[in-house]
Structure formats: C-alpha cells, structure tokens
C-alpha atoms as a PDB file:
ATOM      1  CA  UNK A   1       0.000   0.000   0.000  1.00  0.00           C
ATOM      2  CA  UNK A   2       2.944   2.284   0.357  1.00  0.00           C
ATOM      3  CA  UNK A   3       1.440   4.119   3.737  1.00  0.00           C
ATOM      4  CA  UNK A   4       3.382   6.420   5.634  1.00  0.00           C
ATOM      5  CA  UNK A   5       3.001   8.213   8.923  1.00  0.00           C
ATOM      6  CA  UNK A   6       1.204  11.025   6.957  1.00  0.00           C
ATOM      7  CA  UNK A   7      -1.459   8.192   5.782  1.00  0.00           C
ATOM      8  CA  UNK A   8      -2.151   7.433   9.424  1.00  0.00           C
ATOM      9  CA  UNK A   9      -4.046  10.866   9.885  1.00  0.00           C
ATOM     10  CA  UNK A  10      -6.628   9.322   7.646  1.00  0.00           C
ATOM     11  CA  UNK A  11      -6.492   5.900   8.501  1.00  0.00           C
ATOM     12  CA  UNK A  12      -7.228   6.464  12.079  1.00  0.00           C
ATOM     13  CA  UNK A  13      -9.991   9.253  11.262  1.00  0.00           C
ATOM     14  CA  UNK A  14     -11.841   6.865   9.155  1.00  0.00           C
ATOM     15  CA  UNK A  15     -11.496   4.087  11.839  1.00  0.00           C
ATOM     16  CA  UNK A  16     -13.099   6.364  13.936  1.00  0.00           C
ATOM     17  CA  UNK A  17     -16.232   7.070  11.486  1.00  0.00           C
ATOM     18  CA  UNK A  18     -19.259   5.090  12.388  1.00  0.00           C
ATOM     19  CA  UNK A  19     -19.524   4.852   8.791  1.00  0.00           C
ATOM     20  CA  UNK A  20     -16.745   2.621   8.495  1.00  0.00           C
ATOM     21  CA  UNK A  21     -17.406  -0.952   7.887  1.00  0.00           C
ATOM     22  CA  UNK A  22     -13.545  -2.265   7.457  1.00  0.00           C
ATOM     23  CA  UNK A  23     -13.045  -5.570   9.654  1.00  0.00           C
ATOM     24  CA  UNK A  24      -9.619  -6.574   8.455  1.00  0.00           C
ATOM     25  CA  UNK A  25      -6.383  -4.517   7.684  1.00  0.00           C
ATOM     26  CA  UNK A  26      -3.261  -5.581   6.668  1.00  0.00           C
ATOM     27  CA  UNK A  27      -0.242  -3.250   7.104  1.00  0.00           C
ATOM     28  CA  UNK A  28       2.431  -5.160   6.290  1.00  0.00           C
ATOM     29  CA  UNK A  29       5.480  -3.719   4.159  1.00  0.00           C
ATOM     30  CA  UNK A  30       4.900  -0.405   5.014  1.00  0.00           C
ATOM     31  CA  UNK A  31       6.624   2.522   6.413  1.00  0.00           C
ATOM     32  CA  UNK A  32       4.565   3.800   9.608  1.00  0.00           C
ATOM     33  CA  UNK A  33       7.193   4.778  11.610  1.00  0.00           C
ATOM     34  CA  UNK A  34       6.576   5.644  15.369  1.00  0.00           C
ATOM     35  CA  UNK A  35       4.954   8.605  14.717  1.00  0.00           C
ATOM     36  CA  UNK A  36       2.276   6.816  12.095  1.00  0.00           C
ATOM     37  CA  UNK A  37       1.466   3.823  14.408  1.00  0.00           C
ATOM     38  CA  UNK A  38       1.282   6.287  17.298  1.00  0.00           C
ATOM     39  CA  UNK A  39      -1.722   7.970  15.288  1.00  0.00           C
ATOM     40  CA  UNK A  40      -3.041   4.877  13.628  1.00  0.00           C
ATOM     41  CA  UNK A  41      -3.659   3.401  17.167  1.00  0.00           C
ATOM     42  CA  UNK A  42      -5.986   6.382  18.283  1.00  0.00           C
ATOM     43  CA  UNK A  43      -8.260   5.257  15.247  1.00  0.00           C
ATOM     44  CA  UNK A  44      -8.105   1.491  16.729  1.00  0.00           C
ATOM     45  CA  UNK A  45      -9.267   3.448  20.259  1.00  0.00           C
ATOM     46  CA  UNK A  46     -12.340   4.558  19.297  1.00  0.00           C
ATOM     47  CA  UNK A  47     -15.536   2.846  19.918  1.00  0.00           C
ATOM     48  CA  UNK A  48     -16.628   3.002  16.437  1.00  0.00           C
ATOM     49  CA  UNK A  49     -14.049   0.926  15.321  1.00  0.00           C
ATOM     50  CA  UNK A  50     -15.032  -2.793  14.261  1.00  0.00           C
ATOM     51  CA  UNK A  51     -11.611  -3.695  12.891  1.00  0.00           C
ATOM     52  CA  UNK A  52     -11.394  -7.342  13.872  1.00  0.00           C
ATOM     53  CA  UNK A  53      -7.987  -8.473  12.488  1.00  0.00           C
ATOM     54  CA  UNK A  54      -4.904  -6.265  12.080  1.00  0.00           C
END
C-alpha cells in the first residue's frame, strides 16, 4: 500500500467514522514509523471501530 506516517491521519480518522465498515487490515510492508502507528492506534481506540484483524 505504500502508507506512511502522513497516511495514518486518515487511517485512524476513518477508523473512527461510524460509517466505516472495514473488519480486516493488513499493514504489512509499510513505512509507519513511530509517529504513524502512534496515530493509527488512536483510530483502533475509538468505539466506532469494528476492525477485527490487524
């Protein structure tokens, strides 16, 4: 997928959408970087999120 850190902002705001029906991600091969996951995991916080395999 080629994410970076920058692609975390809207990964974790559309985790946190009650809109979003995504159960499964897969993030391999790509470079988060402490910063990304940091802000990706505040998406996985929310109570709208469903995401059921990572």
């Amino acid at each position: 997928c080629n994410l970076t850190g920058q692609s975390c902002e809207m990964m974790a705001s559309t985790l946190q959408s009650v809109h979003c029906l995504l159960k499964e991600l897969d993030l391999s091969d790509n470079d988060l970087q402490d910063i990304g996951v940091e802000i990706f995991s505040a998406g996985l916080k929310s109570p709208h999120c469903i995401l059921e395999i990572l």
